[in-house]
N, C-alpha and C. Protein backbone atom coordinates (compact mmCIF):
# COMPACT_ATOMS: atom_id res chain seq x y z
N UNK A 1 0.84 -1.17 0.00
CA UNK A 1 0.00 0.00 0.00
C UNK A 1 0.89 1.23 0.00
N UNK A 2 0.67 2.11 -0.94
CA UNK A 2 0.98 3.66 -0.85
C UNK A 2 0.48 4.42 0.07
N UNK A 3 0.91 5.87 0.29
CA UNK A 3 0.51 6.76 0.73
C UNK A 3 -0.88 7.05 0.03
N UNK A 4 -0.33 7.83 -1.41
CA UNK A 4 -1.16 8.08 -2.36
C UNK A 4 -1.61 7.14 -3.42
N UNK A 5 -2.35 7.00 -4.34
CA UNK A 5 -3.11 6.27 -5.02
C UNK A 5 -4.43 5.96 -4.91
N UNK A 6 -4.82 5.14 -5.96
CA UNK A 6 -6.58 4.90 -5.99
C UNK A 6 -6.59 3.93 -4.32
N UNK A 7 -7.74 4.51 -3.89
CA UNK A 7 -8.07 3.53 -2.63
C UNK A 7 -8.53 2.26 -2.97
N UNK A 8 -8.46 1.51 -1.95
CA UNK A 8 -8.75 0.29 -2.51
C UNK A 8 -9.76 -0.10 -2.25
N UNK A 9 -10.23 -0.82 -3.50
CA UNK A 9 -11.56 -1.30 -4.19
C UNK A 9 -12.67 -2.19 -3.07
N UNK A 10 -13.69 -1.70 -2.72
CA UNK A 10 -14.32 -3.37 -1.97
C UNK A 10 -14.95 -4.37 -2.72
N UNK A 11 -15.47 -5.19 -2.74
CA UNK A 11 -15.61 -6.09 -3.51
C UNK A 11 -16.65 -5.56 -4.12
N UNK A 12 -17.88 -5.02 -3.92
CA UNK A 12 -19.17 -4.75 -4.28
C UNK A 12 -18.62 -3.67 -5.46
N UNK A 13 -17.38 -3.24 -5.27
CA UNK A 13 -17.01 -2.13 -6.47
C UNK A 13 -16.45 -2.74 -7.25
N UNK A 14 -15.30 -3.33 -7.28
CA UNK A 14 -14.94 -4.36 -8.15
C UNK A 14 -15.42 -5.13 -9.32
N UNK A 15 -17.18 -5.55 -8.80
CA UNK A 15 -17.74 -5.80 -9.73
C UNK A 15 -18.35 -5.10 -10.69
N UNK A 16 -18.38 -3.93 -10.57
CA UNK A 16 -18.99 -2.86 -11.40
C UNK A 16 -17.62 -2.32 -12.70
N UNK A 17 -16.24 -2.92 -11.97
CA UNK A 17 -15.10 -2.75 -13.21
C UNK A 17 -15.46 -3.06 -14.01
N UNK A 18 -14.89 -2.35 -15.51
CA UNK A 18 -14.93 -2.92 -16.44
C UNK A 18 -13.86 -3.58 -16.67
N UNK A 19 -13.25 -3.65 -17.72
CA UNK A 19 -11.80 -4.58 -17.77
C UNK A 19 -10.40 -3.40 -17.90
N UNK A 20 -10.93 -2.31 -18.55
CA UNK A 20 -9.97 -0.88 -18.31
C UNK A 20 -9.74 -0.43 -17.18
N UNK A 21 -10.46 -0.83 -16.52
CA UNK A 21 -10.06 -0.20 -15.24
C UNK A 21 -9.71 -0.81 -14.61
N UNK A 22 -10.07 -2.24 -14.38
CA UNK A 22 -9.04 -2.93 -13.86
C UNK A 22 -7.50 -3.23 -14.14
N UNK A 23 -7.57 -3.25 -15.27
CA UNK A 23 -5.84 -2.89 -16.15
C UNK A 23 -5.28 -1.71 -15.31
N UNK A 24 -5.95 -0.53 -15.11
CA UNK A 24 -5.38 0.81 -15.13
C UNK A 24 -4.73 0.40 -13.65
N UNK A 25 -5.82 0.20 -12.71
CA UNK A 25 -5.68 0.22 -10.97
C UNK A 25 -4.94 -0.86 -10.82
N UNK A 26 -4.72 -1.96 -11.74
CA UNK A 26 -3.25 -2.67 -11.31
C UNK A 26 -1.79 -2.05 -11.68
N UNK A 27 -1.38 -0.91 -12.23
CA UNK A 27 -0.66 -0.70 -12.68
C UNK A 27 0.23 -0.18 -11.71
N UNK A 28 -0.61 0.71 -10.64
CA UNK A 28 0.02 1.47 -9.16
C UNK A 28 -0.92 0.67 -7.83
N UNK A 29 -0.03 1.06 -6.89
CA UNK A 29 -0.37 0.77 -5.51
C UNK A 29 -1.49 1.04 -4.83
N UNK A 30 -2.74 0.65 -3.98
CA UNK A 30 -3.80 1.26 -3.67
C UNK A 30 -3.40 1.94 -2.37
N UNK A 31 -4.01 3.24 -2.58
CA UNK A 31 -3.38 4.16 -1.34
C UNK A 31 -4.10 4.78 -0.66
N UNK A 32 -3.75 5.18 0.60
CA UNK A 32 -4.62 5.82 1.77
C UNK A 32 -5.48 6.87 1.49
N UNK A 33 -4.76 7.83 0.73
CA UNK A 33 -5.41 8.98 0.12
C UNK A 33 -5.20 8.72 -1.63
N UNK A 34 -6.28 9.74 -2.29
CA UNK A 34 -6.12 9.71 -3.29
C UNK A 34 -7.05 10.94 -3.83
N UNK A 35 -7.06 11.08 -5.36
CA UNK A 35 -7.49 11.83 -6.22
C UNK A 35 -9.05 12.23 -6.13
N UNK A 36 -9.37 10.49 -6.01
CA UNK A 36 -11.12 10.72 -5.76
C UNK A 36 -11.61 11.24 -4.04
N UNK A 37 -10.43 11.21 -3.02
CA UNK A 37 -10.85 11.26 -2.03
C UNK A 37 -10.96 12.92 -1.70
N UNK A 38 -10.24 13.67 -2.54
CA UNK A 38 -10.18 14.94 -2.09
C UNK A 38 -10.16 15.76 -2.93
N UNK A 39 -11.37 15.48 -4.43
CA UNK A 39 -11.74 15.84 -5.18
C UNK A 39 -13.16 16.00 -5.35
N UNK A 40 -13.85 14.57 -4.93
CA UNK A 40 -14.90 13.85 -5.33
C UNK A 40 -15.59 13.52 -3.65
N UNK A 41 -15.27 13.63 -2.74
CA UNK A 41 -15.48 13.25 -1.60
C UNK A 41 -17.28 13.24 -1.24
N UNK A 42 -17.36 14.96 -1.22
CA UNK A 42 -18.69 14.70 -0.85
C UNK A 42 -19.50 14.62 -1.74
N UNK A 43 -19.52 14.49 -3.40
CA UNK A 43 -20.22 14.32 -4.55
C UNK A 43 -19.65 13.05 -5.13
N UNK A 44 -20.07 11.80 -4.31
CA UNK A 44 -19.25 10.41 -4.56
C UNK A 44 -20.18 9.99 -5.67
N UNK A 45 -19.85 9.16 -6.74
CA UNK A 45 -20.66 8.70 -7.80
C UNK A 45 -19.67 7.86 -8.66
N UNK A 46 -19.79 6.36 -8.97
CA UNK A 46 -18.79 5.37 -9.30
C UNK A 46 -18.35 5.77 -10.43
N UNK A 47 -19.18 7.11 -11.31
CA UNK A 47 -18.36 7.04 -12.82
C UNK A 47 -17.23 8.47 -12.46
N UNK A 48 -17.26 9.12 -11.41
CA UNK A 48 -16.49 9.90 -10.91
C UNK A 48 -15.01 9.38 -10.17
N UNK A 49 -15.78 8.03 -9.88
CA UNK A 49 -14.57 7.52 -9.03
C UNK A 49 -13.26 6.69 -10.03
N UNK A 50 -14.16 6.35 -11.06
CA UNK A 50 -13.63 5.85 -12.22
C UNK A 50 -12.63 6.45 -12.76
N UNK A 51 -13.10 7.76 -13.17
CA UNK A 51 -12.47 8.84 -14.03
C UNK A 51 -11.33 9.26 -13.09
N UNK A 52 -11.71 9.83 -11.89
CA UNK A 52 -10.19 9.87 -11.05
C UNK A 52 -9.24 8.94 -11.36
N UNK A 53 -9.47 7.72 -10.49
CA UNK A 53 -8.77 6.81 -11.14
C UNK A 53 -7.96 6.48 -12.44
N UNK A 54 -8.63 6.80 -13.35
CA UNK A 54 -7.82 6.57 -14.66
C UNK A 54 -7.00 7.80 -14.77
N UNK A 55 -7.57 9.17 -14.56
CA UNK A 55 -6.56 9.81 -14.44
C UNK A 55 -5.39 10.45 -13.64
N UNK A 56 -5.40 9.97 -12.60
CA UNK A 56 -4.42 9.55 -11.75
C UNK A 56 -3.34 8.63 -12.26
N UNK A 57 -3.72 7.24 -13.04
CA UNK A 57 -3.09 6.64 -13.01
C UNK A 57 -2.46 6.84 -14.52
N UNK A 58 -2.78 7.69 -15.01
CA UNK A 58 -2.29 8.26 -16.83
C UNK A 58 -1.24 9.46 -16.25
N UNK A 59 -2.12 10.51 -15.29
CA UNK A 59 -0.81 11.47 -15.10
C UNK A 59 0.07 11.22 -13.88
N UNK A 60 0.03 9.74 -13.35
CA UNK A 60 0.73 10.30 -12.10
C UNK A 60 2.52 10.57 -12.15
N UNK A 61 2.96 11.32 -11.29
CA UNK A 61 4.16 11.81 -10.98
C UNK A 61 4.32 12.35 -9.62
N UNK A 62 5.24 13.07 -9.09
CA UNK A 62 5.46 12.79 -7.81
C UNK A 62 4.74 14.09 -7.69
N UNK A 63 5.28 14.96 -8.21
CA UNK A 63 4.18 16.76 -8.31
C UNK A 63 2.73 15.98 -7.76
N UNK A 64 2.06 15.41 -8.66
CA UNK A 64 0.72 15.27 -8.35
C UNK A 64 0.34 14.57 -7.20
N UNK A 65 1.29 13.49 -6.65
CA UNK A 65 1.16 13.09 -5.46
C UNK A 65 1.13 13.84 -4.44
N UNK A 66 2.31 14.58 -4.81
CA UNK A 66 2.37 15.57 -3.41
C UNK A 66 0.99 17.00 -3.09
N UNK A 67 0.81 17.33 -4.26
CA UNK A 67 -0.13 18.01 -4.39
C UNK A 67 -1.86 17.25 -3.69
N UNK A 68 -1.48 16.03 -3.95
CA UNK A 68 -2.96 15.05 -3.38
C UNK A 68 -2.56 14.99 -1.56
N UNK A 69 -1.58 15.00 -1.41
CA UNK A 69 -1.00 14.73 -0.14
C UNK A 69 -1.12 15.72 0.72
N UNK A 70 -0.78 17.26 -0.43
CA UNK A 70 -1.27 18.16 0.59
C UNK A 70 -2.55 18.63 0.72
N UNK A 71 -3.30 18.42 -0.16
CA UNK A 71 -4.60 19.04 -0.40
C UNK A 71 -5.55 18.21 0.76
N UNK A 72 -4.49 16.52 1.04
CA UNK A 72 -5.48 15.83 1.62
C UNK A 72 -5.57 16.30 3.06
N UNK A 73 -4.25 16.76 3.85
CA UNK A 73 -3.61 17.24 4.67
C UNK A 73 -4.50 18.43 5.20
N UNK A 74 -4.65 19.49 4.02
CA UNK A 74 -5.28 20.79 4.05
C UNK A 74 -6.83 20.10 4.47
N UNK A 75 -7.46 19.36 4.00
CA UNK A 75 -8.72 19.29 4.07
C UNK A 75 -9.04 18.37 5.58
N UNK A 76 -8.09 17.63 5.42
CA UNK A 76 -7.89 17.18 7.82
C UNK A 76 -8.16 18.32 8.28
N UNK A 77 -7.78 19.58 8.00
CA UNK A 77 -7.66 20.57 9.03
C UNK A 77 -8.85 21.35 8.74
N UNK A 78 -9.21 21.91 7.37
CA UNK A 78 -10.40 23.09 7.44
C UNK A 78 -11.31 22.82 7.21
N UNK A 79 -11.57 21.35 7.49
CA UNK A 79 -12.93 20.52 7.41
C UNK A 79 -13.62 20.49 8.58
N UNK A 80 -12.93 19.89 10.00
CA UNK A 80 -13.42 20.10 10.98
C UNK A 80 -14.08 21.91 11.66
N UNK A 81 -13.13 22.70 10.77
CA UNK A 81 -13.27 23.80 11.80
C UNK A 81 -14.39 24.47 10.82
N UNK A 82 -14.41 24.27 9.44
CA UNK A 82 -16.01 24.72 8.51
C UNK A 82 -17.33 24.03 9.51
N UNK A 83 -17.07 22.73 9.69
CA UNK A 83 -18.18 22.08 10.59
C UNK A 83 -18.10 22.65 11.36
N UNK A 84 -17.61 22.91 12.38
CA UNK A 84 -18.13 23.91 13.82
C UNK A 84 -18.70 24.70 13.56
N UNK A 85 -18.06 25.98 12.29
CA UNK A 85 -18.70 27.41 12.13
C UNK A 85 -19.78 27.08 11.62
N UNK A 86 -20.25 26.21 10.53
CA UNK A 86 -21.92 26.03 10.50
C UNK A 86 -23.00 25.12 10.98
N UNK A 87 -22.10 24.59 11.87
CA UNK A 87 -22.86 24.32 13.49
C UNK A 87 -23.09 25.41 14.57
N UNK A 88 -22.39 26.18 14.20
CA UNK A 88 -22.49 27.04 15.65
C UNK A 88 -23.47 28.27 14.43
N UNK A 89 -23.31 28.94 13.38
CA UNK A 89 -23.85 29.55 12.65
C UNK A 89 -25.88 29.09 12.51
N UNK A 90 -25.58 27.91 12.54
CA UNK A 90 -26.86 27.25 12.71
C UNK A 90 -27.81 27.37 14.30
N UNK A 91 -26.52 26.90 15.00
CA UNK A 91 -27.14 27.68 16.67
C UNK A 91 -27.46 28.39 17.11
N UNK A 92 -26.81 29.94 16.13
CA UNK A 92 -26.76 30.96 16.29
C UNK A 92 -28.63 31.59 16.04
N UNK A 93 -28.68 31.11 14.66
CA UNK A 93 -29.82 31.13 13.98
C UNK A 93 -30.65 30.53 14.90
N UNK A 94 -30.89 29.15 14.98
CA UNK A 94 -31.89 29.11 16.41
C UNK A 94 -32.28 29.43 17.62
N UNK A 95 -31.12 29.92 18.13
CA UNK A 95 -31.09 30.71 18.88
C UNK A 95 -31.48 32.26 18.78
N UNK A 96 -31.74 32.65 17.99
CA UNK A 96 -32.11 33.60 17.79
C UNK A 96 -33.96 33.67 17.39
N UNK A 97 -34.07 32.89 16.58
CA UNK A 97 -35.61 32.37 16.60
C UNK A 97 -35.70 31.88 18.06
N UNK A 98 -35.43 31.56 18.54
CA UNK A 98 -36.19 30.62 20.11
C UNK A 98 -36.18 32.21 20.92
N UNK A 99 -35.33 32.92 20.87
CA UNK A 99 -35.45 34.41 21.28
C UNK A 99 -36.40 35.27 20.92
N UNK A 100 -36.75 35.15 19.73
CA UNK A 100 -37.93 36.08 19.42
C UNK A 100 -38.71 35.31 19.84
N UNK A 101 -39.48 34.23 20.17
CA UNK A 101 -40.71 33.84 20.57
C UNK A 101 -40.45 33.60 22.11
N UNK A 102 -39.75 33.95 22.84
CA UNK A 102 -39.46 33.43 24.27
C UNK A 102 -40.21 34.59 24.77
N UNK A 103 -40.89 33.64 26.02
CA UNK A 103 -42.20 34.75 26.81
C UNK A 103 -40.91 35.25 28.01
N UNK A 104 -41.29 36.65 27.87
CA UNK A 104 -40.65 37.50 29.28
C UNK A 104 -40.42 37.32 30.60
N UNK A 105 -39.93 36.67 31.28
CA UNK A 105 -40.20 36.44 32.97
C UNK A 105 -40.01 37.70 33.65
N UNK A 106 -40.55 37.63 34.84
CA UNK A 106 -40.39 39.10 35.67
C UNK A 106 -39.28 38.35 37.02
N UNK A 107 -37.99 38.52 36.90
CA UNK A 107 -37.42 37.47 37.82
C UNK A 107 -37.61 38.72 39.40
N UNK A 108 -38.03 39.64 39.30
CA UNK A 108 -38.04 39.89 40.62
C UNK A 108 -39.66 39.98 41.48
N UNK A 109 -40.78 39.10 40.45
CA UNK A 109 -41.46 39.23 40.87
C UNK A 109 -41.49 37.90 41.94
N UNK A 110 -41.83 37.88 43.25
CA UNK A 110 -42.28 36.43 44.36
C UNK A 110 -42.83 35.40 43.43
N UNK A 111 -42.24 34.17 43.95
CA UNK A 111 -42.56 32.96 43.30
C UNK A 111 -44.33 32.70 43.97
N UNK A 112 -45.00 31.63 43.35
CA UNK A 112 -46.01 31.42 44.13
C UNK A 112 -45.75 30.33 44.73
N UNK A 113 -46.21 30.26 45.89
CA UNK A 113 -45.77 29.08 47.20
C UNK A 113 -46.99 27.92 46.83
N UNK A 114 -46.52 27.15 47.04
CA UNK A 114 -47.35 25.99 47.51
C UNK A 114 -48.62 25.97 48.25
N UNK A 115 -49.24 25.45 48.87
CA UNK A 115 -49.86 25.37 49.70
C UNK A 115 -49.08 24.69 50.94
N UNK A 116 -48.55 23.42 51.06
CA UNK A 116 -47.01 22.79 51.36
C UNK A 116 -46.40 23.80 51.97
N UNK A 117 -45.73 24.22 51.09
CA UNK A 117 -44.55 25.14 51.29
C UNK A 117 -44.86 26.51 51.98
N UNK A 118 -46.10 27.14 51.78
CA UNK A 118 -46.61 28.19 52.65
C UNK A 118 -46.50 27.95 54.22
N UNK A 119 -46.26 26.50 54.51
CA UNK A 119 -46.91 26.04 56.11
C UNK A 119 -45.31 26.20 56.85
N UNK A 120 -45.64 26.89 57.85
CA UNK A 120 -44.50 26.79 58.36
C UNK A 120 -43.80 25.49 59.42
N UNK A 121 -42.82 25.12 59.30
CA UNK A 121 -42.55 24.18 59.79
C UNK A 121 -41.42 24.51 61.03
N UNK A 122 -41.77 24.19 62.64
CA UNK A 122 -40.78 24.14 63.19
C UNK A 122 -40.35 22.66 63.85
């Protein structure tokens, strides 16, 4: 296994090869990261994953590796922290609706007692 290269295949994908592509993806190593992973990630679709693949494996060189390596690198990091900001952007927003409809309390007005709790106890 590589660093970089096509990831490797599970079986249920495998069968959907045609015979080019199986030629192509034996030619290099299947690797941790790759072309389709940080290209294609969240718009996954097997004829996308295909096409990476083949062209990965037509242009690869070390430039393009490294370039997949860092991009994959870059996207570890400003992936998590995009998710927070439109998680918290989203909180923000509800929070702000749950504010406009929130009824007023009067916190210095006396609670009402019990009936219980009115009785004094010594």
């Amino acid at each position: 296994m590589s660093l970089v290269g096509p990831r490797p295949a599970l079986p249920a994908e495998t069968d959907q090869f045609d015979a080019r592509l199986i030629e192509i993806r034996r030619q290099v190593r299947p690797g941790i990261t790759g072309l389709w992973q940080v290209e294609a990630r969240d718009h996954p679709s097997f004829e996308q994953y295909a096409r990476y693949d083949i062209f990965y494996v037509d242009n690869w060189s070390v430039l393009l590796d490294l370039a997949i390596f860092f991009e994959t690198f870059e996207k570890l990091i400003t992936r998590p922290i995009q998710v927070f900001r439109e998680r918290r952007r989203a909180g923000d927003a509800r929070a702000g609706d749950a504010a406009a409809s929130m009824t007023v309390i009067d916190l210095t007005a006396p609670l009402p007692l019990q009936e219980e709790e009115s009785r004094t106890h010594y």
